[in-house]
C-alpha atoms as a PDB file:
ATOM      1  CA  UNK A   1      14.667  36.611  16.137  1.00  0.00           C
ATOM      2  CA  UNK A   2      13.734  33.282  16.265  1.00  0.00           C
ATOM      3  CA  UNK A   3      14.353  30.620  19.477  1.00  0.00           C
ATOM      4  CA  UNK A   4      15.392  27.306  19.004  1.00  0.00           C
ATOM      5  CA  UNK A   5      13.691  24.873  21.968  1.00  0.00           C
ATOM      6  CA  UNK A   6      14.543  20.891  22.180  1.00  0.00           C
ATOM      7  CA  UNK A   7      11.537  19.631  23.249  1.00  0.00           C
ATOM      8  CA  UNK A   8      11.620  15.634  23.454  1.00  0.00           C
ATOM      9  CA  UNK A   9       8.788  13.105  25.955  1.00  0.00           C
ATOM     10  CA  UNK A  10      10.391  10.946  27.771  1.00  0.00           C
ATOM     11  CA  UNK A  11      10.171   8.286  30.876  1.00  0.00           C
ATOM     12  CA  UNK A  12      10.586   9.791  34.639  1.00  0.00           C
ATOM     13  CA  UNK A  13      14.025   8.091  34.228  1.00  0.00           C
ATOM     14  CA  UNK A  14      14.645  10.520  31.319  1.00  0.00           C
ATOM     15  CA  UNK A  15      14.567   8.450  28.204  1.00  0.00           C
ATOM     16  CA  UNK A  16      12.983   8.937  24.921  1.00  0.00           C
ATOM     17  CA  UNK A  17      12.643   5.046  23.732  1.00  0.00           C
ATOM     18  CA  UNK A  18      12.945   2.167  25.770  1.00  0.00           C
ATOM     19  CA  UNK A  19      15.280  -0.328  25.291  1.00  0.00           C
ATOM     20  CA  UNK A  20      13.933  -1.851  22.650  1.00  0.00           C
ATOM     21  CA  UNK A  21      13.665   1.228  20.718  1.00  0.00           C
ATOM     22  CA  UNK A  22      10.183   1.735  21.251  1.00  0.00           C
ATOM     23  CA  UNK A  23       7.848   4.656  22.561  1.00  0.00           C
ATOM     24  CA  UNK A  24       4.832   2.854  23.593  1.00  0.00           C
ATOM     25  CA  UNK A  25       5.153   3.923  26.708  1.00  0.00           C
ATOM     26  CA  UNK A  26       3.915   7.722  26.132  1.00  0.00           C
ATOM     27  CA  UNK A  27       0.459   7.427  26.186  1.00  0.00           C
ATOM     28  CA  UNK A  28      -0.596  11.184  25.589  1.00  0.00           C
ATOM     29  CA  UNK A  29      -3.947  11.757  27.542  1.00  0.00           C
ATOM     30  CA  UNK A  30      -6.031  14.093  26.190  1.00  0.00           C
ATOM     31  CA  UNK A  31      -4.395  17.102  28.473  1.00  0.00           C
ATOM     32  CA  UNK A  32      -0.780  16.857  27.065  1.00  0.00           C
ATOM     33  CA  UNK A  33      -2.466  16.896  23.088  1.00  0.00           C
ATOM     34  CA  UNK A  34      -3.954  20.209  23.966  1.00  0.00           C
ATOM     35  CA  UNK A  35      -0.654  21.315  25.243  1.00  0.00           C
ATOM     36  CA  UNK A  36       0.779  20.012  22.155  1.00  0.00           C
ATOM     37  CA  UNK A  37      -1.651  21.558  20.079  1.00  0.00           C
ATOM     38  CA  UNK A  38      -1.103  24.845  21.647  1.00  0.00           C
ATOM     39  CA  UNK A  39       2.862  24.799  21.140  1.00  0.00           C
ATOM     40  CA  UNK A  40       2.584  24.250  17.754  1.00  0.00           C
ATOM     41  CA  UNK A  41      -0.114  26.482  16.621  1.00  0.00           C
ATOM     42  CA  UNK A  42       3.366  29.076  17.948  1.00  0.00           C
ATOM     43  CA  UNK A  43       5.628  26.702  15.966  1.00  0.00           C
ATOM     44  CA  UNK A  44       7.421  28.361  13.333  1.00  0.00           C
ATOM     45  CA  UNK A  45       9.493  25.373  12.117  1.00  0.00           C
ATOM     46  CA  UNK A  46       9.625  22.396  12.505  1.00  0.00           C
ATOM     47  CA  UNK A  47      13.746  20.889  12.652  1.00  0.00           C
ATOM     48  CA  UNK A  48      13.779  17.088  13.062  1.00  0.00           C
ATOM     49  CA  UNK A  49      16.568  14.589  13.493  1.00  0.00           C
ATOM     50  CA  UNK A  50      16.013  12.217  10.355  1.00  0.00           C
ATOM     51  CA  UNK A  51      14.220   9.200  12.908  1.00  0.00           C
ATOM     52  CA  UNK A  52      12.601  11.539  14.662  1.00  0.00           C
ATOM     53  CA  UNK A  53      10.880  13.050  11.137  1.00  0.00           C
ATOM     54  CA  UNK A  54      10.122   9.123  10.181  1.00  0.00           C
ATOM     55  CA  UNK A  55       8.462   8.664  13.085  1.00  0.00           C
ATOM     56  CA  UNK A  56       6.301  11.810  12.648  1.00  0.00           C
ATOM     57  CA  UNK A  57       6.079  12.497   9.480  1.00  0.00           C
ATOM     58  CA  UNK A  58       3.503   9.251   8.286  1.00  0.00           C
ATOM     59  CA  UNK A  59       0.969   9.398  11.445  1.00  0.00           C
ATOM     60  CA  UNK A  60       0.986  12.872  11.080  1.00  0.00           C
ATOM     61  CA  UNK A  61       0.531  13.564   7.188  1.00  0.00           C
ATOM     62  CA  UNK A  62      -1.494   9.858   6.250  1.00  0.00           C
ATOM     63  CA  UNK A  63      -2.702   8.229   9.412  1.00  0.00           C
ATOM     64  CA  UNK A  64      -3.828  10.640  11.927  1.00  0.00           C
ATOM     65  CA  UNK A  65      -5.474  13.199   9.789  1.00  0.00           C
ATOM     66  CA  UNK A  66      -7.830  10.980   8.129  1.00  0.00           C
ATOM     67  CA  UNK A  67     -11.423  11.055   9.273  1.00  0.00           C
ATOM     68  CA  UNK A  68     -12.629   9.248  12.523  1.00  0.00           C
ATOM     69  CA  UNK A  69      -9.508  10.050  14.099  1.00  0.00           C
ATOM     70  CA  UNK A  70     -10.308  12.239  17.283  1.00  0.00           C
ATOM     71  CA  UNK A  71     -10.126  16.119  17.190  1.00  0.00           C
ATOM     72  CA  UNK A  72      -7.314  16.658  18.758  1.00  0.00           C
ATOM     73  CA  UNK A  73      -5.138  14.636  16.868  1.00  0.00           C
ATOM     74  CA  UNK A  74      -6.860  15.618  13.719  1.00  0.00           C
ATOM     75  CA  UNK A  75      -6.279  19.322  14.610  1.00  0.00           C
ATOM     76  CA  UNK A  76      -2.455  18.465  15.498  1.00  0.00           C
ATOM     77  CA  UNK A  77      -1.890  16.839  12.022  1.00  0.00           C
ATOM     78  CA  UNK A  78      -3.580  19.397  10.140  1.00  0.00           C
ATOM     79  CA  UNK A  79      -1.237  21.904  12.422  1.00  0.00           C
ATOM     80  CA  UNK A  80       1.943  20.110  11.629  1.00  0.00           C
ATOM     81  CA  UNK A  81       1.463  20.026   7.915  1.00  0.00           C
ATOM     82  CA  UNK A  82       1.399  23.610   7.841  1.00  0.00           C
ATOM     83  CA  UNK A  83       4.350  24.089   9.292  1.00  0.00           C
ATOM     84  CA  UNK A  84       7.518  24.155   7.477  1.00  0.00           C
ATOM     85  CA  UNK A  85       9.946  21.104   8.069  1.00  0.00           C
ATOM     86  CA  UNK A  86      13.492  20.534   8.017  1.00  0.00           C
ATOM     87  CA  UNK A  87      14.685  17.306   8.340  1.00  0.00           C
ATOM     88  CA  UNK A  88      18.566  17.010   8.971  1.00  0.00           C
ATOM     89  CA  UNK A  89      19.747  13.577   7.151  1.00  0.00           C
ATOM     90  CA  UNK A  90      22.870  12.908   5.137  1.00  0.00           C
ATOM     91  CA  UNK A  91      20.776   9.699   4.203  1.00  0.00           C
ATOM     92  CA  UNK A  92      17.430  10.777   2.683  1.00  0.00           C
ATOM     93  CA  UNK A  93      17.779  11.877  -0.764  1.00  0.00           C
ATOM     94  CA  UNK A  94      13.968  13.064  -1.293  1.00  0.00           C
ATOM     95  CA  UNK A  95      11.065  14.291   0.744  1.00  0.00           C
ATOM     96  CA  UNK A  96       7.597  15.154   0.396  1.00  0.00           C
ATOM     97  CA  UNK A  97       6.934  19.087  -0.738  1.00  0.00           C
ATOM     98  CA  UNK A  98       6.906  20.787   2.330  1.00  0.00           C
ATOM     99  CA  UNK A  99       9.919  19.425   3.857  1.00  0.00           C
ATOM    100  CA  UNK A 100      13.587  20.760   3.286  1.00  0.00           C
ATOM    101  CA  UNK A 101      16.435  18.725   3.508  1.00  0.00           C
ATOM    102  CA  UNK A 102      19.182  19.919   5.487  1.00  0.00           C
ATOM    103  CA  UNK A 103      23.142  17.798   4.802  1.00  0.00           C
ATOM    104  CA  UNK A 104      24.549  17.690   8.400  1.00  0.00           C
ATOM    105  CA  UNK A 105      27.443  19.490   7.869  1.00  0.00           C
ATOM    106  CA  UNK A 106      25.350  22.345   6.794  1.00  0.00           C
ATOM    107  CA  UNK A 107      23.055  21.969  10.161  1.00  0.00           C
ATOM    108  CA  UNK A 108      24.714  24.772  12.188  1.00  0.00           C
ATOM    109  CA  UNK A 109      24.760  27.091   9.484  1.00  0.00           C
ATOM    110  CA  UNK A 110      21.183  26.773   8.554  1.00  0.00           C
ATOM    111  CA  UNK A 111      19.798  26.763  12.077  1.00  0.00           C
ATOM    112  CA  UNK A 112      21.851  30.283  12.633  1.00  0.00           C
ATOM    113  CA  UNK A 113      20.679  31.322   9.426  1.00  0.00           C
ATOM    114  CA  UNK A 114      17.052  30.458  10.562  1.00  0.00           C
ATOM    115  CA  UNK A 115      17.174  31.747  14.024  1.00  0.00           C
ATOM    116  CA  UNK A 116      18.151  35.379  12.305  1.00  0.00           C
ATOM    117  CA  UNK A 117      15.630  35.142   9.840  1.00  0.00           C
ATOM    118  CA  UNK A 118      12.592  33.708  11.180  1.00  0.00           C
ATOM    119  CA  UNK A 119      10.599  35.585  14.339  1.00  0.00           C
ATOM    120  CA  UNK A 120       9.142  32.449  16.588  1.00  0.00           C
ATOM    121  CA  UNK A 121       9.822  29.067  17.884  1.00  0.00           C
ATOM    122  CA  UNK A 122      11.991  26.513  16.001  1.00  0.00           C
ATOM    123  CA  UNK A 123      11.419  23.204  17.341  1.00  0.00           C
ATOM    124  CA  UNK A 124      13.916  20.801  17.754  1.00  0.00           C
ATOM    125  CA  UNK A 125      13.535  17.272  18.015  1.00  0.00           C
ATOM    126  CA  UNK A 126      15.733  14.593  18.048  1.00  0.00           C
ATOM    127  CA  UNK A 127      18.818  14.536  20.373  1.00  0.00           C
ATOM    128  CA  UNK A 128      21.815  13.680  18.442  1.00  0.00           C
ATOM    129  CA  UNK A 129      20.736  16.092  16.388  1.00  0.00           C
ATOM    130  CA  UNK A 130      20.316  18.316  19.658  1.00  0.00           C
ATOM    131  CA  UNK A 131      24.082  17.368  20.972  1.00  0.00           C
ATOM    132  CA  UNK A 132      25.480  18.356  17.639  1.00  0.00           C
ATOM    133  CA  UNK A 133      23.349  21.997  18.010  1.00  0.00           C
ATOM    134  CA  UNK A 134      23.778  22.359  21.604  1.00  0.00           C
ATOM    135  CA  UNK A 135      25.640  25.859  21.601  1.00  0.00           C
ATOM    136  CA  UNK A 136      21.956  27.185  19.599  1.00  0.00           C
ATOM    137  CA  UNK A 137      19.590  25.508  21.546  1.00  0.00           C
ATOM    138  CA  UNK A 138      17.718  28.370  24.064  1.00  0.00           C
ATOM    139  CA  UNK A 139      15.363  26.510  25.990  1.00  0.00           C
ATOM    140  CA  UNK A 140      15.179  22.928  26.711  1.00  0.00           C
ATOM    141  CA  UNK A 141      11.547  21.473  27.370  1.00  0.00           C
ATOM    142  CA  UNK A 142      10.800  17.859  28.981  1.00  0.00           C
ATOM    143  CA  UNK A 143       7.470  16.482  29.184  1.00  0.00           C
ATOM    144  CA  UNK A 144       8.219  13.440  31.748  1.00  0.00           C
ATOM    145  CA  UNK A 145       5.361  10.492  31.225  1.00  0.00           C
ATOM    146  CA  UNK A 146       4.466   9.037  34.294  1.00  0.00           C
ATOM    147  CA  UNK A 147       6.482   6.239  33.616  1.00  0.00           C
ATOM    148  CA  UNK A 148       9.786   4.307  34.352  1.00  0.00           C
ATOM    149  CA  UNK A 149      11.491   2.362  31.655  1.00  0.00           C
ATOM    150  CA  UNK A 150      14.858   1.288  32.756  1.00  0.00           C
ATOM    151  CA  UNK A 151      17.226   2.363  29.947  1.00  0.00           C
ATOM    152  CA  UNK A 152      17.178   3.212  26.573  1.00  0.00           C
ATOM    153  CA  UNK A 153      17.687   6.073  24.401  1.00  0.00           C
ATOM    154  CA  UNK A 154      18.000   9.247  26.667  1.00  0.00           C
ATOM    155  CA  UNK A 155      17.031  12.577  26.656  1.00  0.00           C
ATOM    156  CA  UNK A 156      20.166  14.357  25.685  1.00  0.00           C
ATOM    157  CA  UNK A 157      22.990  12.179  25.574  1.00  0.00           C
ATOM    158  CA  UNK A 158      25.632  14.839  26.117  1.00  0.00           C
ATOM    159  CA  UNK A 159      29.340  14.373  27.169  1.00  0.00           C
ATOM    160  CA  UNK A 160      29.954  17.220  29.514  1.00  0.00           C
ATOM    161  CA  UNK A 161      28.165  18.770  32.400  1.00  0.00           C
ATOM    162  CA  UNK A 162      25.152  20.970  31.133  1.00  0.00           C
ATOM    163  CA  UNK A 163      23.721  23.509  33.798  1.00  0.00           C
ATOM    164  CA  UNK A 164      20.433  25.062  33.493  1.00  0.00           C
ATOM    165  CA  UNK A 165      17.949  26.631  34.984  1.00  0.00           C
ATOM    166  CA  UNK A 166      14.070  25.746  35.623  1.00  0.00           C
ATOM    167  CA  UNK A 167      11.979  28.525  34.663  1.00  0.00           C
ATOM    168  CA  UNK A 168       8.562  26.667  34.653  1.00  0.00           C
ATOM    169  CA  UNK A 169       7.269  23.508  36.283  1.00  0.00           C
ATOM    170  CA  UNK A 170       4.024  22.028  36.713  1.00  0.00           C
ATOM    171  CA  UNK A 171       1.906  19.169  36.296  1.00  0.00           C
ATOM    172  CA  UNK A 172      -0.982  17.861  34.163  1.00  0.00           C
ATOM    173  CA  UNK A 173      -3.889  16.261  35.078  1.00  0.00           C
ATOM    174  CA  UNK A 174      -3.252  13.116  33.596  1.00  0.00           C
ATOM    175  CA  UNK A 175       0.542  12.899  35.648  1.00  0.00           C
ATOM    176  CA  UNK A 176       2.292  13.780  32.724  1.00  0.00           C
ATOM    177  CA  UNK A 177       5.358  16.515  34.490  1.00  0.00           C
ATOM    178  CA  UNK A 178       6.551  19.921  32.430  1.00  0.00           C
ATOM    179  CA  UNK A 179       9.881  20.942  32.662  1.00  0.00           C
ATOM    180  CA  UNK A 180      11.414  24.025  31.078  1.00  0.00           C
ATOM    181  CA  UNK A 181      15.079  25.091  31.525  1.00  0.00           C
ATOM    182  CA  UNK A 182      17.421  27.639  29.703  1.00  0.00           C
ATOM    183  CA  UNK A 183      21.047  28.093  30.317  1.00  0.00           C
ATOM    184  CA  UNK A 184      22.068  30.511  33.226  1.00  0.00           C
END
């Protein structure tokens, strides 16, 4: 059975952009791309808010994997194209082969569907698309920069109290904190 985890980077202050919409201020040191690397060489699927897969989906298919671009990053883009993608958009109407498009009203139904179906991780990015899955989601994972932004978009922008639990906690070289919670 599969596992659905929401894994977003944010700010110590626990946001994902800054107020201007921007994520310059995650500046993954070489540490955090191994960890990345790692997670998704376990990464079933991919299942992406529709902003969340535009910001992704370019670097990582065009940009990133092109030659001269360092290992690491070359290794993560050749890791996330071969890993299947579901964006969730009632907007997009096309997307390259590889990717499935997934009509919100459809998005619990497919994720269940998926979870039964498909033994390993599911990631989940994006969190309106998190809020809207919440009930599905098993672990929640936070890798805090060693930043503070001030406001912005946060982490999970939920309307009720959520308790969890740490299960795991530790810290990189670079600063960069780990965080991993499921429900009680």
């Amino acid at each position: 059975m599969g596992k659905v985890i929401y894994w977003m980077n944010t700010s110590i202050d626990g946001y994902i952009e800054d107020s201007g919409g921007g994520m310059d201020f995650m500046d993954p040191a070489e540490d955090f791309r191994q960890e990345a690397n790692d997670h998704v060489r376990r990464t079933a699927a991919f299942l992406f808010g529709r902003r969340l897969y535009e910001a992704m989906e370019k670097p990582w298919t065009q940009d990133l994997g092109k030659e001269g671009a360092p290992a690491l990053e070359r290794e993560f883009a050749q890791l996330y194209k071969e890993t299947p993608r579901y964006v969730f958009s009632d907007t997009l109407r096309t997307v390259p082969e590889g990717l499935t498009i997934v009509r919100r009203k459809d998005a619990v139904s497919v994720v269940t569907r998926l979870k039964r179906e498909i033994d390993g991780t599911l990631q989940l990015g994006g969190p309106e698309l998190a809020v809207s899955l919440l009930d599905l989601i098993d672990e929640f994972w936070v890798y805090a920069f060693p930043v503070i932004v001030g406001g912005g978009k946060p982490y999970l922008p939920v309307r009720e109290i959520l308790r969890l639990r740490l299960v795991e906690h530790r810290s990189l070289a670079s600063g960069i904190m780990f965080r991993r919670y499921v429900r009680p």
